[in-house]
N, C-alpha and C. Protein backbone atom coordinates (compact mmCIF):
# COMPACT_ATOMS: atom_id res chain seq x y z
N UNK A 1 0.83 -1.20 0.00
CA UNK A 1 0.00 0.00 0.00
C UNK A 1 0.87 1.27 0.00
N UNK A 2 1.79 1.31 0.78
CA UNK A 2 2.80 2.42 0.97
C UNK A 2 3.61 2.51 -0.48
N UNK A 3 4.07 1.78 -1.10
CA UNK A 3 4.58 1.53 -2.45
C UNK A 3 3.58 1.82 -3.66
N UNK A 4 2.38 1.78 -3.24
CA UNK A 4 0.85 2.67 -4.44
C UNK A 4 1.23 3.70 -3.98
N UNK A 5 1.17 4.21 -3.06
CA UNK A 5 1.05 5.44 -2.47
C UNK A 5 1.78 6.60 -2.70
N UNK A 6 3.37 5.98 -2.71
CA UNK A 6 4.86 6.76 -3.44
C UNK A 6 4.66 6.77 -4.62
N UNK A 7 4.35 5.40 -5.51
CA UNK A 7 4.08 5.96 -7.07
C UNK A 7 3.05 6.71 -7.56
N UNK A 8 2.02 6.86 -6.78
CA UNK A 8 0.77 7.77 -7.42
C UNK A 8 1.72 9.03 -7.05
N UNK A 9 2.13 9.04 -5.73
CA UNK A 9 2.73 10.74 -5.48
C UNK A 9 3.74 10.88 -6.69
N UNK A 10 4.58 10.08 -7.14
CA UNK A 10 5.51 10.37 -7.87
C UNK A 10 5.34 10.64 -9.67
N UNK A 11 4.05 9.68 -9.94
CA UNK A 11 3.80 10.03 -11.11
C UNK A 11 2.85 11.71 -11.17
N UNK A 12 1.72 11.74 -9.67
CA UNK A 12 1.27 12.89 -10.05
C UNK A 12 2.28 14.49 -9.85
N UNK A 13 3.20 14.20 -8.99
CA UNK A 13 4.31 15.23 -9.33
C UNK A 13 4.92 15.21 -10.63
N UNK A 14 5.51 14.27 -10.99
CA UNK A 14 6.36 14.16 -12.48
C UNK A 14 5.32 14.93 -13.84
N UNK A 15 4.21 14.67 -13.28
CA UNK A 15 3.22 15.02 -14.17
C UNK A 15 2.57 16.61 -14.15
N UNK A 16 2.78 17.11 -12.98
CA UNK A 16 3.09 18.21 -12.74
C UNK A 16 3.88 18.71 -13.21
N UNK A 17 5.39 18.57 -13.16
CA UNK A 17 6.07 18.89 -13.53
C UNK A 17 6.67 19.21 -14.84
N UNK A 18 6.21 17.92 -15.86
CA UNK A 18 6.01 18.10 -16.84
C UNK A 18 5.03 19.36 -17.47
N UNK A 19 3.59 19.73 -17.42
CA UNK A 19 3.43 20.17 -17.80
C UNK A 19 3.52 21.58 -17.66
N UNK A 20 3.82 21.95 -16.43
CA UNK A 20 3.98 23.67 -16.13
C UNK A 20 5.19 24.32 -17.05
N UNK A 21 6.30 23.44 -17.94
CA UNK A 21 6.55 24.63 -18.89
C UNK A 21 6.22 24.75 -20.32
N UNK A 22 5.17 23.99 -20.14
CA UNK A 22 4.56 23.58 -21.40
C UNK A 22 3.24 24.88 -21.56
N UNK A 23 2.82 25.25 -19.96
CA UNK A 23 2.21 26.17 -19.68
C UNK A 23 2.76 27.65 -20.40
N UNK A 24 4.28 27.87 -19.21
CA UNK A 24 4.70 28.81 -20.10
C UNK A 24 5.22 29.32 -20.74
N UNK A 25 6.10 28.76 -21.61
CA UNK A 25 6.45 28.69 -22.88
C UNK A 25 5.67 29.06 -23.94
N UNK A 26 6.81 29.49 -24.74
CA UNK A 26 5.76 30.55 -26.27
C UNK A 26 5.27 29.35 -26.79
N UNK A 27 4.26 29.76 -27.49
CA UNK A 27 3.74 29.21 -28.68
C UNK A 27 4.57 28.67 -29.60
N UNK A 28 3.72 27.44 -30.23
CA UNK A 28 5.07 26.95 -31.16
C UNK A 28 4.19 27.40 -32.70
N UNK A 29 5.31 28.93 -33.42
CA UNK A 29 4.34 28.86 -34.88
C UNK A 29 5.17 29.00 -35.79
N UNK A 30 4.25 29.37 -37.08
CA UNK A 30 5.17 28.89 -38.24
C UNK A 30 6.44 30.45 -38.20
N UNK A 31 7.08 30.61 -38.73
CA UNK A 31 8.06 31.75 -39.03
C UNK A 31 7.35 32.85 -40.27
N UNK A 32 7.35 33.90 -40.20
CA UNK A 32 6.57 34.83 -41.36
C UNK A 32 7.69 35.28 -41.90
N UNK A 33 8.55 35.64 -41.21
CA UNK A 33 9.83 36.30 -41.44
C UNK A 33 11.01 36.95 -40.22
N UNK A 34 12.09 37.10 -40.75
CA UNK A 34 12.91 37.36 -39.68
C UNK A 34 14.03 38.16 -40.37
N UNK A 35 14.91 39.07 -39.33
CA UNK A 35 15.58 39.99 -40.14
C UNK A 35 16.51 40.49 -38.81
N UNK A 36 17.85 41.44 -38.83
CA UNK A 36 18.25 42.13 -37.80
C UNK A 36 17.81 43.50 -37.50
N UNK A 37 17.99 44.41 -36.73
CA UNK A 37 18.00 45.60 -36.79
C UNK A 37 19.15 45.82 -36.30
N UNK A 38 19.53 47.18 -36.64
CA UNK A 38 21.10 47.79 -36.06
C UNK A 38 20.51 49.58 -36.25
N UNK A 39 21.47 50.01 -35.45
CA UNK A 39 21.43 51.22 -34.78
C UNK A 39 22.89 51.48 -35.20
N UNK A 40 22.98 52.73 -36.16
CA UNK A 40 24.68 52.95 -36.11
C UNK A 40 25.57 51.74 -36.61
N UNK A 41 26.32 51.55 -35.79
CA UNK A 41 27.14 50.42 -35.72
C UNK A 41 26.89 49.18 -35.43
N UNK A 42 26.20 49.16 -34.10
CA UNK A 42 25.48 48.27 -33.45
C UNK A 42 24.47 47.57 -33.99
N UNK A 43 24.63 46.12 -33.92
CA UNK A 43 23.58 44.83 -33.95
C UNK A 43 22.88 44.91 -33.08
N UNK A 44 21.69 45.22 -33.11
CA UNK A 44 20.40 45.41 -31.61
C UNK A 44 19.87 44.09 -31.09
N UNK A 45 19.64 43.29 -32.32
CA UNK A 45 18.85 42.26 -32.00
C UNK A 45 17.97 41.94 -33.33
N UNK A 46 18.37 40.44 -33.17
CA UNK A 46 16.99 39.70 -34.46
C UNK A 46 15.90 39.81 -34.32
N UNK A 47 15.01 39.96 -35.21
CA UNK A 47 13.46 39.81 -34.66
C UNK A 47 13.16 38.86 -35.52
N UNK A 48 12.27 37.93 -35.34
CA UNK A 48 10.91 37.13 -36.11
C UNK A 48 9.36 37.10 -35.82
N UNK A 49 9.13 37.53 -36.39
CA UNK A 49 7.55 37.79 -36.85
C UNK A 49 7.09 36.06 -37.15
N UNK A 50 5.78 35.26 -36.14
CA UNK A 50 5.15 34.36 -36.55
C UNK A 50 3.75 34.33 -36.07
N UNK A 51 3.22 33.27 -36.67
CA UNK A 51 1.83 33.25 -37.01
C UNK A 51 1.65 31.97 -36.93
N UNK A 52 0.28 31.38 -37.10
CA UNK A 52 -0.43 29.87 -36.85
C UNK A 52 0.11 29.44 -38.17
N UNK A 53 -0.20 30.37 -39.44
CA UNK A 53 -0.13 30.31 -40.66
C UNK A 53 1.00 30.56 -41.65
N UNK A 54 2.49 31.14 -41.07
CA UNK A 54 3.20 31.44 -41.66
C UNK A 54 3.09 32.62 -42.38
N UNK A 55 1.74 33.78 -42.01
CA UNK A 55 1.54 34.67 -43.00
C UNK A 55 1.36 35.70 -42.45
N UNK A 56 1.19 36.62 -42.81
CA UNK A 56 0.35 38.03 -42.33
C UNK A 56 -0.60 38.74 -42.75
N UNK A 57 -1.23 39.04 -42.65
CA UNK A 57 -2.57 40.27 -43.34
C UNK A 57 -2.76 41.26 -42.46
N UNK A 58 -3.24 41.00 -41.20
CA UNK A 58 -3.13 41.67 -40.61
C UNK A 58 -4.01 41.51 -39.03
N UNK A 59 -3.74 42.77 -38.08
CA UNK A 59 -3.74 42.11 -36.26
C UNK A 59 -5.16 41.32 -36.57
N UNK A 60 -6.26 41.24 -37.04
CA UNK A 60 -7.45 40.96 -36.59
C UNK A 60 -6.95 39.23 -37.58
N UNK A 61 -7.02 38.75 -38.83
CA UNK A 61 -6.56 37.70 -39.22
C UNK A 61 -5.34 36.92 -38.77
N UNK A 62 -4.46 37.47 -38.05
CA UNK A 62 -3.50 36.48 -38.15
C UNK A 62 -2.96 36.29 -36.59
N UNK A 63 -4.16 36.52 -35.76
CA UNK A 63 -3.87 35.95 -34.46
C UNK A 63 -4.11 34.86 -34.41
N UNK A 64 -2.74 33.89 -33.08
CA UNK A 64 -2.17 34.60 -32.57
C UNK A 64 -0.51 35.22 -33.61
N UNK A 65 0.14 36.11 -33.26
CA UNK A 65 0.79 36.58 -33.93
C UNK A 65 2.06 36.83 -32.96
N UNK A 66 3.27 36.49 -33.38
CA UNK A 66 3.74 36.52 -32.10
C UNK A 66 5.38 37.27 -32.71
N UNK A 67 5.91 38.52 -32.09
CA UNK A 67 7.23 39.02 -32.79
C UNK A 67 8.27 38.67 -31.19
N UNK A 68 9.08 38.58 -32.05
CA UNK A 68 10.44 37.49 -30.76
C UNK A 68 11.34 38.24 -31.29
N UNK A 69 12.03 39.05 -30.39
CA UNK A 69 13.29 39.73 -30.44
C UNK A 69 14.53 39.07 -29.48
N UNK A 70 15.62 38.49 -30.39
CA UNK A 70 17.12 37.76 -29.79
C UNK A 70 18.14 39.54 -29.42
N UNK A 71 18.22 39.50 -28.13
CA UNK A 71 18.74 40.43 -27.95
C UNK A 71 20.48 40.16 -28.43
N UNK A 72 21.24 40.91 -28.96
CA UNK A 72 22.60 40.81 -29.25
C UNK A 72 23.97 41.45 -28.53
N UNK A 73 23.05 42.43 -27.73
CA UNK A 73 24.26 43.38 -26.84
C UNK A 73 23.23 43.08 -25.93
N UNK A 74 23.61 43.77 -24.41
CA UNK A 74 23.08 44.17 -23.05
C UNK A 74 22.33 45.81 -23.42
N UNK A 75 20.70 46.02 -22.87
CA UNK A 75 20.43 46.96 -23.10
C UNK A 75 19.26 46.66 -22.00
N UNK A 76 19.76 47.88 -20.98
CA UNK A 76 19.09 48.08 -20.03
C UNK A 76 17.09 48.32 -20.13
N UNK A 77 16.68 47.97 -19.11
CA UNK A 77 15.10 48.13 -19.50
C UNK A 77 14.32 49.51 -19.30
N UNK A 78 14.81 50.82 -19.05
CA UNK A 78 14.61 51.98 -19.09
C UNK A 78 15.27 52.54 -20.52
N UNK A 79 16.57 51.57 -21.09
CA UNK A 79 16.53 52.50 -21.99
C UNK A 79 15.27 51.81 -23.40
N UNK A 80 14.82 50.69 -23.40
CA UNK A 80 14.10 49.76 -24.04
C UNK A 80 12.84 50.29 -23.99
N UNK A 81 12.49 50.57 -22.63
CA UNK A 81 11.25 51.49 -22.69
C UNK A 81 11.05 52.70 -23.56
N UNK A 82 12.31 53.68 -23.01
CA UNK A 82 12.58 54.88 -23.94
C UNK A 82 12.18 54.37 -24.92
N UNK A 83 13.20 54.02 -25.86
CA UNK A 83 13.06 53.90 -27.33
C UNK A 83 11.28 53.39 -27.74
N UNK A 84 11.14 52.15 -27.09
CA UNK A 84 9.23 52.26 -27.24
C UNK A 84 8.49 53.04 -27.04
N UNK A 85 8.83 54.44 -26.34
CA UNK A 85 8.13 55.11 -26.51
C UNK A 85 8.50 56.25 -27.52
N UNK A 86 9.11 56.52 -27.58
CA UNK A 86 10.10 57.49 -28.55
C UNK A 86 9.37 56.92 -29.87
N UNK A 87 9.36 55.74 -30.04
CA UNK A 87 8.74 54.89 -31.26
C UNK A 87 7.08 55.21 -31.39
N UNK A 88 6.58 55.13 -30.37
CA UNK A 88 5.16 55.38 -30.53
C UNK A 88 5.21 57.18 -30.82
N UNK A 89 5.81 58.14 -29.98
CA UNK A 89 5.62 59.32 -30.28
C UNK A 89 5.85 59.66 -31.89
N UNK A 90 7.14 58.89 -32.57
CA UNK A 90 7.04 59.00 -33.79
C UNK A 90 6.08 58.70 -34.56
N UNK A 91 5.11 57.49 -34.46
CA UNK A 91 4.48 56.73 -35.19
C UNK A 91 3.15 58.12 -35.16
N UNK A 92 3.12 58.56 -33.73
CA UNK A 92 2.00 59.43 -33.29
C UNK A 92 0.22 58.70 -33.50
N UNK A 93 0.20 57.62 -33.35
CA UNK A 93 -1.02 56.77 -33.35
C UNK A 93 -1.47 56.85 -31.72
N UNK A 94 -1.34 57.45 -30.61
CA UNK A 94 -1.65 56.78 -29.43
C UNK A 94 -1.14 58.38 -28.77
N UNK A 95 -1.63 58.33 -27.78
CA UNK A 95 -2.01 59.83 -26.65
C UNK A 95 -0.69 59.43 -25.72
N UNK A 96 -0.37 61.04 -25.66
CA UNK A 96 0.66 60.72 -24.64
C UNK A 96 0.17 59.85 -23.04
N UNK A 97 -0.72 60.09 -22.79
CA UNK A 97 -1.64 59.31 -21.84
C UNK A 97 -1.66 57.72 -21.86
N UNK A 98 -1.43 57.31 -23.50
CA UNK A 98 -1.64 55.61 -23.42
C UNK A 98 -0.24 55.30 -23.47
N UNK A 99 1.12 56.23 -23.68
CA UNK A 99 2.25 55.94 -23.80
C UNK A 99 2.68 55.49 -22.28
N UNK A 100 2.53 56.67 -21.56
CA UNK A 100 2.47 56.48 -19.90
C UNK A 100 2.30 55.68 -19.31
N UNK A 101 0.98 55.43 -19.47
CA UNK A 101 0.12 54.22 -18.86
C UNK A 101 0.99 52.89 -19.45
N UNK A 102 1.16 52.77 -20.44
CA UNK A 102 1.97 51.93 -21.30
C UNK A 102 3.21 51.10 -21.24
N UNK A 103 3.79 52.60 -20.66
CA UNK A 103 5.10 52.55 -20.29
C UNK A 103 5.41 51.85 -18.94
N UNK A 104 4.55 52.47 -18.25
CA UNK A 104 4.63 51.88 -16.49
C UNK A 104 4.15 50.64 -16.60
N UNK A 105 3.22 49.87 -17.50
CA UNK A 105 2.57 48.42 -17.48
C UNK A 105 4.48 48.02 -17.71
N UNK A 106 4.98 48.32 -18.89
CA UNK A 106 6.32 47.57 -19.14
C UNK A 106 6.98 47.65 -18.70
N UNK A 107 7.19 48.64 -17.76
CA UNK A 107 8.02 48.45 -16.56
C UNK A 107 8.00 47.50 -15.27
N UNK A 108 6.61 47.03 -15.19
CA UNK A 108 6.24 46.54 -14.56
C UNK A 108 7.18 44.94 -14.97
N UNK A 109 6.54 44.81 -16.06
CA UNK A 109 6.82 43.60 -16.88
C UNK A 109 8.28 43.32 -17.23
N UNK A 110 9.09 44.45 -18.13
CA UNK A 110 10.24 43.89 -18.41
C UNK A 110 11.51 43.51 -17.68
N UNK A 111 12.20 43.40 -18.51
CA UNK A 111 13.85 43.22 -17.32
C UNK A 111 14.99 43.97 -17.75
N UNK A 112 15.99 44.12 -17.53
CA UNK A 112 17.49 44.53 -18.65
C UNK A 112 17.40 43.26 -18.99
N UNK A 113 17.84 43.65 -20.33
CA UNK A 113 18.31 42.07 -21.28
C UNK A 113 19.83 42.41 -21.73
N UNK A 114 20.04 41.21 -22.10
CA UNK A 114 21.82 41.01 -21.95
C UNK A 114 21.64 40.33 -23.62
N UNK A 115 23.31 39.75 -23.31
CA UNK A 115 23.01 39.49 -25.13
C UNK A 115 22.78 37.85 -25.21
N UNK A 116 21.66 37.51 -25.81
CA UNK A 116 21.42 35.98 -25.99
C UNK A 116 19.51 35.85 -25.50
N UNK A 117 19.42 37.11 -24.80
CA UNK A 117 18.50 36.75 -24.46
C UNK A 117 17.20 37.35 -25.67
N UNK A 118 16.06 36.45 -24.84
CA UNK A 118 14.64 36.57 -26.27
C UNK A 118 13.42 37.29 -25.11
N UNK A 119 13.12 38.32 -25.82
CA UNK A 119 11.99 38.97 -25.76
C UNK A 119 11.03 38.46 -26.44
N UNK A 120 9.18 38.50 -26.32
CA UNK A 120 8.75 37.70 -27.38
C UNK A 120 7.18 37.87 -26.85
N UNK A 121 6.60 38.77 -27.84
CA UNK A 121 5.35 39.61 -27.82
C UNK A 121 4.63 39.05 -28.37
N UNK A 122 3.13 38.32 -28.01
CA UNK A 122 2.20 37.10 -28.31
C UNK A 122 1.12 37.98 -28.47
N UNK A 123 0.25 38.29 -29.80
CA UNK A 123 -0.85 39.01 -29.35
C UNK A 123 -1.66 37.93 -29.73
N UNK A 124 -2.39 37.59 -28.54
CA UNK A 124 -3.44 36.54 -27.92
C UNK A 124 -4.70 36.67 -29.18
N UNK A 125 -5.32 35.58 -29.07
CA UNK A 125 -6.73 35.57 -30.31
C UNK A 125 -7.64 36.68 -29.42
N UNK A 126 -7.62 36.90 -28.07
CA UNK A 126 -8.24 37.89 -27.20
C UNK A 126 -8.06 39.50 -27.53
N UNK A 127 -7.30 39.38 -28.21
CA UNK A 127 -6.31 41.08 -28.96
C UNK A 127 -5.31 41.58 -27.87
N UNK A 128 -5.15 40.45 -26.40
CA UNK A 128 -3.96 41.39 -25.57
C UNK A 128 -3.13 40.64 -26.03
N UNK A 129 -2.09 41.41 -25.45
CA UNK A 129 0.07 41.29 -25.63
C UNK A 129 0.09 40.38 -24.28
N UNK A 130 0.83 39.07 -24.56
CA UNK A 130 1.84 38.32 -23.76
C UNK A 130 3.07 38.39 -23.91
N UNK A 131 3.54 38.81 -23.16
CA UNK A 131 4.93 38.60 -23.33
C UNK A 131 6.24 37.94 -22.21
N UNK A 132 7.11 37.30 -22.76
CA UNK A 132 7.64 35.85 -22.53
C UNK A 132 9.07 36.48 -22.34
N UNK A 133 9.46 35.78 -21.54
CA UNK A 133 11.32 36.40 -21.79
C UNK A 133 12.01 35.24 -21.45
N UNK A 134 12.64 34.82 -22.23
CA UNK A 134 13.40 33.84 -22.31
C UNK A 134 12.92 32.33 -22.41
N UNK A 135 11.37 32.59 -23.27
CA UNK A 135 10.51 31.20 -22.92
C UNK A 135 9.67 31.07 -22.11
N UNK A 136 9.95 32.14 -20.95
CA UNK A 136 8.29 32.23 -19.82
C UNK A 136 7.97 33.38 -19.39
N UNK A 137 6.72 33.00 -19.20
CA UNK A 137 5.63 33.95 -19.30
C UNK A 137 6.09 35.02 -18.27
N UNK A 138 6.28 36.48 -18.64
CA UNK A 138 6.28 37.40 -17.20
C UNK A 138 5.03 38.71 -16.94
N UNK A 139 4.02 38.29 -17.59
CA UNK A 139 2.72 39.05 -17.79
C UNK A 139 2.31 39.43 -19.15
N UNK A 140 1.29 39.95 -19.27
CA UNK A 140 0.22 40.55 -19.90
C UNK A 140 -0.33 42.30 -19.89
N UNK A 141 -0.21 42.55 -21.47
CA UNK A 141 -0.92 44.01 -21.11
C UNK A 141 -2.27 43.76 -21.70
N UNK A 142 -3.36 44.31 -20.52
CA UNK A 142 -4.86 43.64 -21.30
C UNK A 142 -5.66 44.88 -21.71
N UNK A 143 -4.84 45.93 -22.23
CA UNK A 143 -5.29 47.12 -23.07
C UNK A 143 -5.38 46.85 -24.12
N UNK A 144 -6.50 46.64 -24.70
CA UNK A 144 -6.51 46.04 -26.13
C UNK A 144 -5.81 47.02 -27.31
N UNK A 145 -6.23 48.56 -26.87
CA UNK A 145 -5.13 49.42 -27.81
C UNK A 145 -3.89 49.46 -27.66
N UNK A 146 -3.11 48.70 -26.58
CA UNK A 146 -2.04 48.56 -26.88
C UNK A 146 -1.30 47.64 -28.14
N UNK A 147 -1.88 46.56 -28.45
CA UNK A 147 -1.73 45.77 -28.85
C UNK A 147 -1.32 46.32 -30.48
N UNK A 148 -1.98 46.74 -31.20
CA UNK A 148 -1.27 47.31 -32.54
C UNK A 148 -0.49 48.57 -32.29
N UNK A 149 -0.80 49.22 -31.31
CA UNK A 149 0.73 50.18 -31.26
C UNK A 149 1.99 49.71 -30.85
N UNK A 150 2.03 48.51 -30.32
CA UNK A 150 2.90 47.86 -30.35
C UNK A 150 3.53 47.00 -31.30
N UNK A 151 3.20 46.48 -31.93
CA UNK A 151 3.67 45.85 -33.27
C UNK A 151 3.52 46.82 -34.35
N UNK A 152 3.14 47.72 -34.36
CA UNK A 152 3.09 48.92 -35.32
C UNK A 152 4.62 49.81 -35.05
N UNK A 153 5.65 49.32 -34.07
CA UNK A 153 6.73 49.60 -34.12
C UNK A 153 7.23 49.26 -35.24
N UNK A 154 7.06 47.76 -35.61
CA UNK A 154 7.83 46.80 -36.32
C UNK A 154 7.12 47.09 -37.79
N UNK A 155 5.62 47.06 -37.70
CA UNK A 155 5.06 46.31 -38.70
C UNK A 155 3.99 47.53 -39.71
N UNK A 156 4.28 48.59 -39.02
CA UNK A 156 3.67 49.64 -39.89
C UNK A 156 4.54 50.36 -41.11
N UNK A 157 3.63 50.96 -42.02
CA UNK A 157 4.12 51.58 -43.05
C UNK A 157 4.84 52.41 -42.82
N UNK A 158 4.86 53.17 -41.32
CA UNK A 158 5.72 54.51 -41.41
C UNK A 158 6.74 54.27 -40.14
N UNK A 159 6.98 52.61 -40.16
CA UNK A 159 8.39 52.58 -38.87
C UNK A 159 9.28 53.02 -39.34
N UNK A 160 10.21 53.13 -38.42
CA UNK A 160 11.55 54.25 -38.29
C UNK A 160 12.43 52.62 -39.10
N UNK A 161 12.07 51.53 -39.08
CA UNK A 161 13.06 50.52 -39.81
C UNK A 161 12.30 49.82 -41.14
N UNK A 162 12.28 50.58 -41.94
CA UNK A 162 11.39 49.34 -43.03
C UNK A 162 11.87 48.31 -43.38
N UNK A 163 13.27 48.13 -43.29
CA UNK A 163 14.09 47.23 -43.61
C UNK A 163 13.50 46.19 -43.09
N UNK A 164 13.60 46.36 -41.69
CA UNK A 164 13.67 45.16 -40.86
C UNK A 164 11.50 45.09 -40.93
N UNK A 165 10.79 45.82 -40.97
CA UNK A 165 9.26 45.27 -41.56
C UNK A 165 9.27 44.18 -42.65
N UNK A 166 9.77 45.03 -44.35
CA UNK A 166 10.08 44.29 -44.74
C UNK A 166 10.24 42.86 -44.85
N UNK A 167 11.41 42.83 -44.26
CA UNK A 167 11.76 41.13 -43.61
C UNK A 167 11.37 40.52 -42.65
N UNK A 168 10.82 41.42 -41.93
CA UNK A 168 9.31 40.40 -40.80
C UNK A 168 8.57 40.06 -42.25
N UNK A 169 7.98 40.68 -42.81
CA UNK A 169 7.04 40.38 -43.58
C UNK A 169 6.95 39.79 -44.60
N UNK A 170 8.49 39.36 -44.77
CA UNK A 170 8.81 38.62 -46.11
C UNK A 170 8.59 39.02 -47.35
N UNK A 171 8.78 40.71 -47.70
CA UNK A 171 8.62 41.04 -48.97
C UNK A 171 9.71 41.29 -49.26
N UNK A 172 10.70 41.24 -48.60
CA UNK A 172 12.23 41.27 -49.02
C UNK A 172 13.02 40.27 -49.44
């Protein structure tokens, strides 16, 4: 009886165990495209753009949709913020009010990233942003307008990198 007793405990832990990073871990999807960005001199980081489908059209068709940035240098998470917002003020789609608000959710959320590590922005079939760092989950922004001003860094007509859209998008 004591010997049922250890193996039920041991298979229902193992089984536990098993599945909680199955929990949070990204999504597994097809690739749409992928490309670097650089700043100056500097290699910033890869990005890939994926989808269920391997495709894009756009936020409402091709959730979930998920952009994964491989960081290549160390870049602190205040200055990461900056630039996201600096990015939205350019784009000028969103109130200084949702930048704020915006900003402090990702602060909440992000980390400094070093070089190797993966950032990796999931917009849910729900229309919010998950986002994953290094493979697990470290929250959610459940502002649904965040959600295309955020990939509208990457994936709009008037980003500061077309290059690297482009090659998310595979027209390059």
């Amino acid at each position: 009886m004591r010997k049922l007793l250890i193996s039920l405990l041991i298979i229902g832990f193992s089984t536990m165990v098993m599945a909680a990073p199955e929990a949070a871990a990204t999504p597994k999807l097809k690739t749409v495209g992928e490309g670097s960005y650089r700043y100056l001199f500097w290699q910033l980081y890869d990005a890939r753009l994926a989808s269920t489908s391997g495709t894009f059209s756009d936020y409402q068709q091709s959730r979930p949709l998920m952009l994964e940035l491989t960081y290549k240098r160390d870049i602190s998470k205040k200055e990461f913020i900056d630039a996201t917002v600096d990015q939205w003020q350019e784009l000028g789609h969103s109130t200084e009010q949702q930048q704020q608000a915006w900003a402090a959710t990702l602060d909440e959320l992000w980390r400094d990233v070093t070089e190797g590590d993966r950032l990796a922005a999931l917009l849910t079939e729900q229309g919010l942003v998950r986002f994953y760092f290094n493979d697990t989950d470290i929250g959610v922004v459940e502002d649904a307008e965040f959600a295309p001003a955020f990939f509208d860094i990457w994936l709009h007509p008037d980003t500061t990198a077309p290059k690297l859209r482009r090659q998310l998008l595979a027209t390059e």
